[in-house]
N, C-alpha and C. Protein backbone atom coordinates (compact mmCIF):
# COMPACT_ATOMS: atom_id res chain seq x y z
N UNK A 1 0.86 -1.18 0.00
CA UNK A 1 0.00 0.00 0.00
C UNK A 1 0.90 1.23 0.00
N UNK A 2 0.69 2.21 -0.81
CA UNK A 2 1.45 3.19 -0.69
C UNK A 2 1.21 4.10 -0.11
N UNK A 3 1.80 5.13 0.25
CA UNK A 3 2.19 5.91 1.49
C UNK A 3 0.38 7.03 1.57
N UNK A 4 0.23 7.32 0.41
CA UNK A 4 -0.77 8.27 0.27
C UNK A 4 -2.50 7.78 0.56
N UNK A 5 -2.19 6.07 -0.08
CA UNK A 5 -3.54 5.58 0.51
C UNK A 5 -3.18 5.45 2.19
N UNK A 6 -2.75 5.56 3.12
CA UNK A 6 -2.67 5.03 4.28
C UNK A 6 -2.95 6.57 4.92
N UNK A 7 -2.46 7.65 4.45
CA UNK A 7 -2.91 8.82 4.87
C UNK A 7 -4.65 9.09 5.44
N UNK A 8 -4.54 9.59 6.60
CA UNK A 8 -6.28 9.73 6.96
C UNK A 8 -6.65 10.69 6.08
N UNK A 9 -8.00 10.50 5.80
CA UNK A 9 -8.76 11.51 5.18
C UNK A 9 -9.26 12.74 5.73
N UNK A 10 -9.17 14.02 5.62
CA UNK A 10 -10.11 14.87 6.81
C UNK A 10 -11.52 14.24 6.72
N UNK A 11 -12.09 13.54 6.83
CA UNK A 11 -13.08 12.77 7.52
C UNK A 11 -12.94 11.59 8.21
N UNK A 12 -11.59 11.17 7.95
CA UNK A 12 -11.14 10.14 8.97
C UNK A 12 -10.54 10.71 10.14
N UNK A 13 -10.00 11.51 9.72
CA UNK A 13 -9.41 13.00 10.89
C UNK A 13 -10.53 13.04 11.92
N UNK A 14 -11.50 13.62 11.45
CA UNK A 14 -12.57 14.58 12.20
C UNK A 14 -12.92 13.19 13.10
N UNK A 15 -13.34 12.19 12.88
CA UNK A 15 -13.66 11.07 13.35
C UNK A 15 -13.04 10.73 14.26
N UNK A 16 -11.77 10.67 14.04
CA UNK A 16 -10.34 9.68 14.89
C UNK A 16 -10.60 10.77 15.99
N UNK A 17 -10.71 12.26 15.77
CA UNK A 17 -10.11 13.19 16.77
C UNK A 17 -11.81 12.90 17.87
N UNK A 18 -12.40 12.64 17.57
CA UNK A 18 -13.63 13.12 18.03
C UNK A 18 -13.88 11.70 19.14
N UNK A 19 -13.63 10.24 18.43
CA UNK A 19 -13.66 9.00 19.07
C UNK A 19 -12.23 9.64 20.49
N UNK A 20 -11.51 9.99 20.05
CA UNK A 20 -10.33 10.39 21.22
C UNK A 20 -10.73 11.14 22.11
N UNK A 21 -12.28 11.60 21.92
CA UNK A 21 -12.29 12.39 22.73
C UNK A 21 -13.95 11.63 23.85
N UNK A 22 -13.47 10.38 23.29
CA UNK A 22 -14.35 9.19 24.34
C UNK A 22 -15.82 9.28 23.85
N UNK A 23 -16.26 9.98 22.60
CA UNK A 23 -17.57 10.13 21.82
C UNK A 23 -18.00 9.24 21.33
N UNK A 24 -19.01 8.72 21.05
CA UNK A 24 -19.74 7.45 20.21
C UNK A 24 -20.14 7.77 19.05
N UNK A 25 -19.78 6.61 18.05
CA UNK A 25 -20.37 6.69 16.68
C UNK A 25 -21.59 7.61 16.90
N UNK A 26 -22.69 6.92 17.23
CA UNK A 26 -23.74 8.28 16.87
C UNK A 26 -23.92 9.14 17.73
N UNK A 27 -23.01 9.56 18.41
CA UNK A 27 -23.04 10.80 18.93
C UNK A 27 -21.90 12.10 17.97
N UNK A 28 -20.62 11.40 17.16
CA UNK A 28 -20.30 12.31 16.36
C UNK A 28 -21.16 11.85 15.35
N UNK A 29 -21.88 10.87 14.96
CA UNK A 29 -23.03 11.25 13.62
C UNK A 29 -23.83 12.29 13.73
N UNK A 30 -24.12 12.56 15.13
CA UNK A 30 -25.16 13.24 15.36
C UNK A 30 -24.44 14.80 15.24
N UNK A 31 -23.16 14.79 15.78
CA UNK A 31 -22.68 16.08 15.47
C UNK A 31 -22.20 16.70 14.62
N UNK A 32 -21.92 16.02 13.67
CA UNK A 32 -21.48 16.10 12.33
C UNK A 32 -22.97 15.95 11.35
N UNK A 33 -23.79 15.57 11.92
CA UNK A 33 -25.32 15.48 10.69
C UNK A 33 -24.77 14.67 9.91
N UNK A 34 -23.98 13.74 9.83
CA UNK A 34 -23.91 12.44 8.71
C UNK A 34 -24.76 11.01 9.45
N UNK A 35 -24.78 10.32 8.42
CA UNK A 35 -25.47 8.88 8.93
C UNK A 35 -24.59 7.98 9.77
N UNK A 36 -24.89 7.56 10.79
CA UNK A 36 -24.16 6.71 11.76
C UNK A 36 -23.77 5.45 10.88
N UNK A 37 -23.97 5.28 9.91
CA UNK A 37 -23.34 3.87 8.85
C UNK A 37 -22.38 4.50 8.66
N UNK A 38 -22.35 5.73 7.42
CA UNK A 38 -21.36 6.59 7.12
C UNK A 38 -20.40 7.09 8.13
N UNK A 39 -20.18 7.52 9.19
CA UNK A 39 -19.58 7.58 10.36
C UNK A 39 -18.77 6.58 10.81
N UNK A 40 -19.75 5.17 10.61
CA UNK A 40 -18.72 4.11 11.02
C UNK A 40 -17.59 3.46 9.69
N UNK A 41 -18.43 3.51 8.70
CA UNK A 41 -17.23 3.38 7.56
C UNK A 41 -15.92 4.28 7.73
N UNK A 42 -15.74 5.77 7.82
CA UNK A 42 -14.80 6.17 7.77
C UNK A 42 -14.18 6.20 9.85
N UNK A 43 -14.48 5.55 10.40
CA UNK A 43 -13.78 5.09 12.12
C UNK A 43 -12.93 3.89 11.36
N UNK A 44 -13.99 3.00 10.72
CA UNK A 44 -13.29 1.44 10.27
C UNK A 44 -12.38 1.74 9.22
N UNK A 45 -12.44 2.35 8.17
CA UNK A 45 -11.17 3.13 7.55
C UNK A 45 -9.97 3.91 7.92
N UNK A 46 -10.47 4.58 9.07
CA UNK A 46 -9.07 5.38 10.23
C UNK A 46 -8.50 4.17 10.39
N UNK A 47 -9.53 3.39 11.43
CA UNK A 47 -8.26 2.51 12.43
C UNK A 47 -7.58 1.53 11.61
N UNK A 48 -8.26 0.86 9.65
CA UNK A 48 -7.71 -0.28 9.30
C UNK A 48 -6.27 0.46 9.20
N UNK A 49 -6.14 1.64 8.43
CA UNK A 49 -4.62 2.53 8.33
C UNK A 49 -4.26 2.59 9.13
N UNK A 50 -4.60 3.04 10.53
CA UNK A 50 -3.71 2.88 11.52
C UNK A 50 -3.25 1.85 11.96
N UNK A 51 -3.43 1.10 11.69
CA UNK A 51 -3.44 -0.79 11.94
C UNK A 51 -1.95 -1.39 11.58
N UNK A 52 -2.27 -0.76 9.57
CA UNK A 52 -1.47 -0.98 9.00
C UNK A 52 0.32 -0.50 9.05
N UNK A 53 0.85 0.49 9.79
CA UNK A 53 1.57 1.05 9.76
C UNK A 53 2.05 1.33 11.73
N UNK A 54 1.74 0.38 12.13
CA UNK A 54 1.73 0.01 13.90
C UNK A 54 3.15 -0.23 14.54
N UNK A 55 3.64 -1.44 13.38
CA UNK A 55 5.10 -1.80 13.84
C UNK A 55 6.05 -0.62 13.58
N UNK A 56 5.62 -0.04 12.02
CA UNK A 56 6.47 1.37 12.11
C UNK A 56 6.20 2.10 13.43
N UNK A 57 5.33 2.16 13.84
CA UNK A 57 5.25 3.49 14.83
C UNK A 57 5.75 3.44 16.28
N UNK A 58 5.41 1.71 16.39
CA UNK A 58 6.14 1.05 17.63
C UNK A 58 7.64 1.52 17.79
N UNK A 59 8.18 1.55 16.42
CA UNK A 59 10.15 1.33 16.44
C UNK A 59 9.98 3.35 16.40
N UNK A 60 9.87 4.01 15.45
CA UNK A 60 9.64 5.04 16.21
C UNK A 60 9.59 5.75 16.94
N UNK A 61 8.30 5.38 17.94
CA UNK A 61 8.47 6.89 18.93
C UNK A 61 9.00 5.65 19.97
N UNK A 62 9.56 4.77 20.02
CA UNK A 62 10.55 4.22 20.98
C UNK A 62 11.86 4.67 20.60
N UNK A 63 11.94 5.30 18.83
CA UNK A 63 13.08 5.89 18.77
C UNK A 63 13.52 7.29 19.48
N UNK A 64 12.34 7.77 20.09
CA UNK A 64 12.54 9.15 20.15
C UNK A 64 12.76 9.31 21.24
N UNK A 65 14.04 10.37 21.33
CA UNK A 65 14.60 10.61 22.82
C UNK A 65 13.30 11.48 23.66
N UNK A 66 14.30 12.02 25.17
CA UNK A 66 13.17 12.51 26.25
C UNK A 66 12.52 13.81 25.88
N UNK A 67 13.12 14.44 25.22
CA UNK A 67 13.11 15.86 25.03
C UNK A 67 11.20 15.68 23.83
N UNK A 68 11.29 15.11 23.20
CA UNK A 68 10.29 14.60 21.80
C UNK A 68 9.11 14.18 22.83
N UNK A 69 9.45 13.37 23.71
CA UNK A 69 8.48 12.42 24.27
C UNK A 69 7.92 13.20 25.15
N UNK A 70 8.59 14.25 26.09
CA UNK A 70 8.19 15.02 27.03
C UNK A 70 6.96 15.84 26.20
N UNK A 71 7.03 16.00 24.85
CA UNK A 71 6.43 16.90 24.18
C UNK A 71 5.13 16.28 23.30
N UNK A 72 5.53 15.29 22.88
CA UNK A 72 4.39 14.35 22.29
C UNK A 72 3.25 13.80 23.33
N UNK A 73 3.56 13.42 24.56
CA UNK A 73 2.38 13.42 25.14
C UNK A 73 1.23 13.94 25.73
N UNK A 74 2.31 15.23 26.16
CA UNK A 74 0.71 16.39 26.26
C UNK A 74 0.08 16.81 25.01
N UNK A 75 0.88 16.90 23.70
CA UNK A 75 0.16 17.30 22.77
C UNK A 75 -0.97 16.33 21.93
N UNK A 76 -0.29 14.57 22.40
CA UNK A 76 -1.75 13.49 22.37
C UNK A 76 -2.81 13.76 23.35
N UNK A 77 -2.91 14.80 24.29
CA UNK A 77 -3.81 14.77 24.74
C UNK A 77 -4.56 16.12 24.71
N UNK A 78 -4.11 16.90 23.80
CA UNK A 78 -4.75 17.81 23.19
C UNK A 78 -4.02 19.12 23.86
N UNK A 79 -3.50 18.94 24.54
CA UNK A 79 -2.70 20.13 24.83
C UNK A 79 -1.88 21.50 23.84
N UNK A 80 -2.52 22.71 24.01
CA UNK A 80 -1.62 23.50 22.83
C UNK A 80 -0.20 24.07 23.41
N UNK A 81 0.51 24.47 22.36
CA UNK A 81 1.74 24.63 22.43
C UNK A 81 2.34 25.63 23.36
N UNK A 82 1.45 26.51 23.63
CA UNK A 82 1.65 27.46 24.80
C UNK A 82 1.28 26.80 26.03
N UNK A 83 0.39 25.74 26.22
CA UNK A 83 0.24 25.17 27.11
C UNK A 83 1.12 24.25 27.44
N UNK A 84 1.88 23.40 26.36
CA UNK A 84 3.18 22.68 26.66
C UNK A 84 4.27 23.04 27.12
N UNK A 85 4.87 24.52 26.42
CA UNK A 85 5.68 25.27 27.13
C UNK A 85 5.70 25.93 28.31
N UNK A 86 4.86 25.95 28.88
CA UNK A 86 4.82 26.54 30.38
C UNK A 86 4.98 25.05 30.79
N UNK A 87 4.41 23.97 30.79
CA UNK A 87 4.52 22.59 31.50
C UNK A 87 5.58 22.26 31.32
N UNK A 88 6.35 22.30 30.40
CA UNK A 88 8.05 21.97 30.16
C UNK A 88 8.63 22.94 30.42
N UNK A 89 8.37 24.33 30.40
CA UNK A 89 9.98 25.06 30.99
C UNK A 89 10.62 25.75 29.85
N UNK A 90 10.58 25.66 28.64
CA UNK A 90 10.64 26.03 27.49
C UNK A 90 10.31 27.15 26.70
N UNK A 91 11.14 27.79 26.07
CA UNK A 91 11.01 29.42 25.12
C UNK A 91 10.07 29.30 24.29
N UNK A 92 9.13 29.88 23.67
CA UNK A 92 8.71 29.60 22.62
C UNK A 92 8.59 29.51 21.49
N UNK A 93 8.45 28.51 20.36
CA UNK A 93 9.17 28.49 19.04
C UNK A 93 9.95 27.16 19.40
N UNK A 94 10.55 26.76 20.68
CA UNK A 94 11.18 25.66 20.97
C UNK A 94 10.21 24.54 20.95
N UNK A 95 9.26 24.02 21.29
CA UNK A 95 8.24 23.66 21.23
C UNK A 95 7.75 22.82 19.82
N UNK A 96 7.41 24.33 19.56
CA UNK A 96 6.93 24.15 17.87
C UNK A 96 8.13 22.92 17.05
N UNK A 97 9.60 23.55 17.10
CA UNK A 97 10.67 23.01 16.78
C UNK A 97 10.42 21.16 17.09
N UNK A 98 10.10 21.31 18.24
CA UNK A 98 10.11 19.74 18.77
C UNK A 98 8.92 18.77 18.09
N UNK A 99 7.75 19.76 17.82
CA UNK A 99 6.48 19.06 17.17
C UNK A 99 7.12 18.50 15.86
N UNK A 100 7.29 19.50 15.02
CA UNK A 100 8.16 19.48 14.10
C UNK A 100 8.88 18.45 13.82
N UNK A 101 10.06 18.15 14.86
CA UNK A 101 10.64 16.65 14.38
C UNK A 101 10.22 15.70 14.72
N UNK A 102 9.08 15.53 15.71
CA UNK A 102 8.06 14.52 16.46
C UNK A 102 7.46 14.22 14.58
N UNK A 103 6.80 15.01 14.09
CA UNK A 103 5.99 14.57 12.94
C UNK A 103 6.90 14.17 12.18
N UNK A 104 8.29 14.36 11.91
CA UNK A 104 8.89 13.87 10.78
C UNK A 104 9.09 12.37 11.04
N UNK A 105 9.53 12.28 12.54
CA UNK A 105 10.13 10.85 13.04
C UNK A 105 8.90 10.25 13.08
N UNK A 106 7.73 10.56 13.53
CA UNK A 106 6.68 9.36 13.17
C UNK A 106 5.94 9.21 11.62
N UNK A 107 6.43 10.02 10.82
CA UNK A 107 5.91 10.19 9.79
C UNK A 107 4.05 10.42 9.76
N UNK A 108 4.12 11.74 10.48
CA UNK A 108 2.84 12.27 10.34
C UNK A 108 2.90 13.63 9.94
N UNK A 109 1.40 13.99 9.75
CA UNK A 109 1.80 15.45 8.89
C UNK A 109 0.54 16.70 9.85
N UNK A 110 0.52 16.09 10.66
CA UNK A 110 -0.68 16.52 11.74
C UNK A 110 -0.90 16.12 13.10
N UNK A 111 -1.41 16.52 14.11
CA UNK A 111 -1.33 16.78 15.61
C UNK A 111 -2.50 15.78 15.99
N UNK A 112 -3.27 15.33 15.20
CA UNK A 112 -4.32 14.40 15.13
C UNK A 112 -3.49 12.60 14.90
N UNK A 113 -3.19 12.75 13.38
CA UNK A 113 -2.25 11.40 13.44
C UNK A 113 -0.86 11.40 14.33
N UNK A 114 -0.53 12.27 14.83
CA UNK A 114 0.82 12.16 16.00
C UNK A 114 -0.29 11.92 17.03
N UNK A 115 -1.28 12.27 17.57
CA UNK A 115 -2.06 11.70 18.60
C UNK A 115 -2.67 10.27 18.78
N UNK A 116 -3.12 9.72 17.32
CA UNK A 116 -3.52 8.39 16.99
C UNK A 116 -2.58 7.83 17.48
N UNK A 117 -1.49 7.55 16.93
CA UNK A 117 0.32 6.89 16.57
C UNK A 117 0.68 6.85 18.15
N UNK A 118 -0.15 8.11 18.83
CA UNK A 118 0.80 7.61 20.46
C UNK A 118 -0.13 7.08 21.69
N UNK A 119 -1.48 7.47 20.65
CA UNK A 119 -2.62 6.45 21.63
C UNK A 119 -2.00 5.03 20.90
N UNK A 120 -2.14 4.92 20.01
CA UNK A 120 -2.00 3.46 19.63
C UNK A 120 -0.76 2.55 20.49
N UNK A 121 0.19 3.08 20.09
CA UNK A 121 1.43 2.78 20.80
C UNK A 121 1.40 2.63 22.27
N UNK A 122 0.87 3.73 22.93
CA UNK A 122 0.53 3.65 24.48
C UNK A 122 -0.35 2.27 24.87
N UNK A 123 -1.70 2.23 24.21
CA UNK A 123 -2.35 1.27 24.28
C UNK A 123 -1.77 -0.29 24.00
N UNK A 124 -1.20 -0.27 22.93
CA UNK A 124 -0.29 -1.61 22.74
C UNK A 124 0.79 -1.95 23.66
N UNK A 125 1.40 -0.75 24.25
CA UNK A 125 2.51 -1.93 25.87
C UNK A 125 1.46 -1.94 27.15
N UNK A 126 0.54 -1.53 26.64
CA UNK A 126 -0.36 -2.44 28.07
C UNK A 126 -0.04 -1.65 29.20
N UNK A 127 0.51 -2.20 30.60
CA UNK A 127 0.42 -1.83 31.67
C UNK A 127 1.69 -1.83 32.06
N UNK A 128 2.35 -1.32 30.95
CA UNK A 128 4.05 -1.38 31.32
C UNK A 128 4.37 -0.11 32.30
């Protein structure tokens, strides 16, 4: 599969971000005014891509030193960048810098799939 089909769709986006935020199929159907079938096709389309590209993401953000990681997890949990930098200690623009190579090293192009990639990952070591 090549790199561009595995990319979320902004409707797989809007979906992924919205399920993260502990919502039910028809409750973002309902907020979005689409059909709860339609809703669940593009959840089951997010997660098969995210599925697909797991072991990459595993080796990944296990590649990524403290400085990345300190920064990737408040921002999986929706945290903005001014809000990260006061929690880390950090100038601003430094931050940004760190998102920045967080998305290159997981190969994402958005704050939504860097959030998927580290729920996923989190969720897969369990209770380590």
């Amino acid at each position: 599969m090549n790199e561009e089909h595995q990319r979320l769709s902004p409707g797989e986006e809007a979906i992924l971000a919205l399920m993260a935020r502990a919502k039910s199929i028809s409750d973002i159907a309902a907020e979005l005014g689409l059909p709860v079938a339609r809703v669940q096709r593009l959840a089951d389309s997010a997660f098969e891509k995210l599925l697909t590209y797991q072991s990459h993401n595993d080796d990944a953000i296990e590649a990524l030193d403290e400085r990345h990681l300190r920064v990737l997890e408040p921002l999986a949990s929706g945290m903005p960048n001014n809000d990260i930098e006061r929690a880390i200690n950090h100038r601003p623009g430094y931050v940004k810098k760190l998102i920045e190579e967080v998305f290159t090293a997981l190969g994402v192009h958005n704050r939504t799939e860097a959030a998927m990639r580290y729920a996923a990952w989190k969720g897969g070591r369990g209770s380590e």
